[in-house]
C-alpha atoms as a PDB file:
ATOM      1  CA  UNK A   1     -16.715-202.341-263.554  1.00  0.00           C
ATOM      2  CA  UNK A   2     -15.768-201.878-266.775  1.00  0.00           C
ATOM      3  CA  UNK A   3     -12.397-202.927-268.407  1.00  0.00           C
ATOM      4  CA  UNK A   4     -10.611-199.741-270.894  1.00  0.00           C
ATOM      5  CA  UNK A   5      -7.894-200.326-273.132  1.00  0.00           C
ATOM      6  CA  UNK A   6      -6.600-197.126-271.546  1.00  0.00           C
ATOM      7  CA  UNK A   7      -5.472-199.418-268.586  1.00  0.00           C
ATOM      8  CA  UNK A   8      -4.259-202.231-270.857  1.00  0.00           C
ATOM      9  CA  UNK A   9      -2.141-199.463-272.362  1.00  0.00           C
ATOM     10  CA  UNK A  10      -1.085-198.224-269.262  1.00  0.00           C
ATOM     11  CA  UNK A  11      -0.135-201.690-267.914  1.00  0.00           C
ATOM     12  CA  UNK A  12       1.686-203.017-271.170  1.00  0.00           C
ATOM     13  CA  UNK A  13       3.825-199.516-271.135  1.00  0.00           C
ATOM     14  CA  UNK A  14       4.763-200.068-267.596  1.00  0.00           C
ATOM     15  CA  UNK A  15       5.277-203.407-268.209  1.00  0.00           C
ATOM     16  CA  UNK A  16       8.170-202.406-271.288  1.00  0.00           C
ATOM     17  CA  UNK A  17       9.564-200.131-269.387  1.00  0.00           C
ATOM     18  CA  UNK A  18      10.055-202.217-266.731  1.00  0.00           C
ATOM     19  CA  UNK A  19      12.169-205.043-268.369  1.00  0.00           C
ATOM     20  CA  UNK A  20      14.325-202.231-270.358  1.00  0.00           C
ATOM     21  CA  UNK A  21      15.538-200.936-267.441  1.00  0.00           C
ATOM     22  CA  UNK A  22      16.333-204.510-266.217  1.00  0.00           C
ATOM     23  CA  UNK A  23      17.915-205.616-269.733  1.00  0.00           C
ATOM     24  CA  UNK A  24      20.232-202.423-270.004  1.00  0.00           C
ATOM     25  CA  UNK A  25      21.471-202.840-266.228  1.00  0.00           C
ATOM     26  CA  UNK A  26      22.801-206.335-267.149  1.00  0.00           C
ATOM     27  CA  UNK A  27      25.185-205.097-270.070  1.00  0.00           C
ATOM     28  CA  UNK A  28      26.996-202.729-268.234  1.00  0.00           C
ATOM     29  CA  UNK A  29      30.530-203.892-267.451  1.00  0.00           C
ATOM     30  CA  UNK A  30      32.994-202.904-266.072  1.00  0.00           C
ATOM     31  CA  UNK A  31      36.658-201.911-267.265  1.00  0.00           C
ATOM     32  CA  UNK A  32      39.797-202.449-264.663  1.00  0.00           C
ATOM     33  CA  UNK A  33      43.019-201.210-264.834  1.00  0.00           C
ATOM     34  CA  UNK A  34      46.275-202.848-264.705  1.00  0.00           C
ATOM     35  CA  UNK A  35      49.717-201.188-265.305  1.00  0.00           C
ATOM     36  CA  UNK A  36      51.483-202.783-268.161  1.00  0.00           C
ATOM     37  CA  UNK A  37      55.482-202.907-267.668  1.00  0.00           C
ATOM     38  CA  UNK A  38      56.622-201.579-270.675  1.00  0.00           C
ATOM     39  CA  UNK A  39      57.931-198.008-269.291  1.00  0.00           C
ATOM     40  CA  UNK A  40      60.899-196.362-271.091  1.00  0.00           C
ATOM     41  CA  UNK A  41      62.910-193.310-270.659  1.00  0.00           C
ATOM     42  CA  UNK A  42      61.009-190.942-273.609  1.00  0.00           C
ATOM     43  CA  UNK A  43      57.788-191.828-272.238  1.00  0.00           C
ATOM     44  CA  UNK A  44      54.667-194.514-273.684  1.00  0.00           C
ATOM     45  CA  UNK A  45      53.737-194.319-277.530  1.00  0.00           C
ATOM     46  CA  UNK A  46      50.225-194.446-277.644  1.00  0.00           C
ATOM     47  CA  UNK A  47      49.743-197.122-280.354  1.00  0.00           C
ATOM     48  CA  UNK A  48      52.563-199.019-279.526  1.00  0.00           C
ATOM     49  CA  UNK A  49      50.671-199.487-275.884  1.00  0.00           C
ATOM     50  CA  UNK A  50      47.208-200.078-277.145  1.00  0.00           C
ATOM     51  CA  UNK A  51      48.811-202.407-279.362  1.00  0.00           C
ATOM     52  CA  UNK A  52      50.816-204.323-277.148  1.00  0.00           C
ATOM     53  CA  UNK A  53      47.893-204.608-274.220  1.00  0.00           C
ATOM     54  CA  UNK A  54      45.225-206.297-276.932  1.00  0.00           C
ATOM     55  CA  UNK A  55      47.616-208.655-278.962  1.00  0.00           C
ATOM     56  CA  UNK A  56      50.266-209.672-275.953  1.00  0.00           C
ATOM     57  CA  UNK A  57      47.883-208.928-272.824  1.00  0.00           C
ATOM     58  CA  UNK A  58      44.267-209.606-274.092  1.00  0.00           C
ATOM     59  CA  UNK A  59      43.235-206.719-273.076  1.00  0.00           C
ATOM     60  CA  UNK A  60      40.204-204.263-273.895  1.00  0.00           C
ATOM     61  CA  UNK A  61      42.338-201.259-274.888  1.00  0.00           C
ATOM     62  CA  UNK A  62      46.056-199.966-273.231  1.00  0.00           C
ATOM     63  CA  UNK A  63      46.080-196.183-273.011  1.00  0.00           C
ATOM     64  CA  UNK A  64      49.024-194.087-272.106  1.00  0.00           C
ATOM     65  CA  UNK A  65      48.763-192.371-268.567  1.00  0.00           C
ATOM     66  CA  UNK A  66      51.474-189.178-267.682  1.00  0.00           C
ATOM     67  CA  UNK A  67      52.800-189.508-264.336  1.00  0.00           C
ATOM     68  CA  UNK A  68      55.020-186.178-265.004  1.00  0.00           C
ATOM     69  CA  UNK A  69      56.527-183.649-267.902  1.00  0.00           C
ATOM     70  CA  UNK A  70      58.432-186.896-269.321  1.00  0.00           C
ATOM     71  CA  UNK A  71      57.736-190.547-268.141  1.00  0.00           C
ATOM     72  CA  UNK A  72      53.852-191.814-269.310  1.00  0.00           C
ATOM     73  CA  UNK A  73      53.086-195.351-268.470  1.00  0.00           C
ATOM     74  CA  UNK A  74      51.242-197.714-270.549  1.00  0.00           C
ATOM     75  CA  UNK A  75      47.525-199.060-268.947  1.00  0.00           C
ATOM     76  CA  UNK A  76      45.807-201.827-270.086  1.00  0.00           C
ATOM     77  CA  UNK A  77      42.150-201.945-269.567  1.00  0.00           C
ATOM     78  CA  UNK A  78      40.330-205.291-268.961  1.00  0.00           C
ATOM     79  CA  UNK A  79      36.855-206.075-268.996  1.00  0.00           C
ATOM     80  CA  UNK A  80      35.945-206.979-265.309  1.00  0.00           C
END
């Protein structure tokens, strides 16, 4: 029985591969969504919201949603 560094290769590449796919799985997170109560008449200005959700709210990011032709609201985005 002889011993190849064919199968050392083999076994180190599976070996990689195998903890990169368990290192990038852990740094996925996830974003949630809260409404932010800061709706007016005209509708959300977008860097007024994103503004408003990271310096008042801590947010992620705030991001204006339309719920019609005139009135947005304002979203903030949290990391889960």
């Amino acid at each position: 029985m002889s011993f190849s560094a064919s199968k050392f290769y083999i076994f180190f590449m599976f070996l990689w591969l195998a903890i990169l796919l368990v290192s990038t799985c852990e740094v996925a997170t996830k974003i949630c969504k809260i409404e932010y109560n800061n709706v007016t008449s005209h509708g959300c200005d977008k860097q007024e919201c994103n503004v408003d959700c990271v310096e008042r709210e801590g947010a992620a990011y705030g991001h204006c949603v339309p719920a019609g032709i005139i009135i947005s609201f304002c979203f903030c985005y949290y990391k889960c």
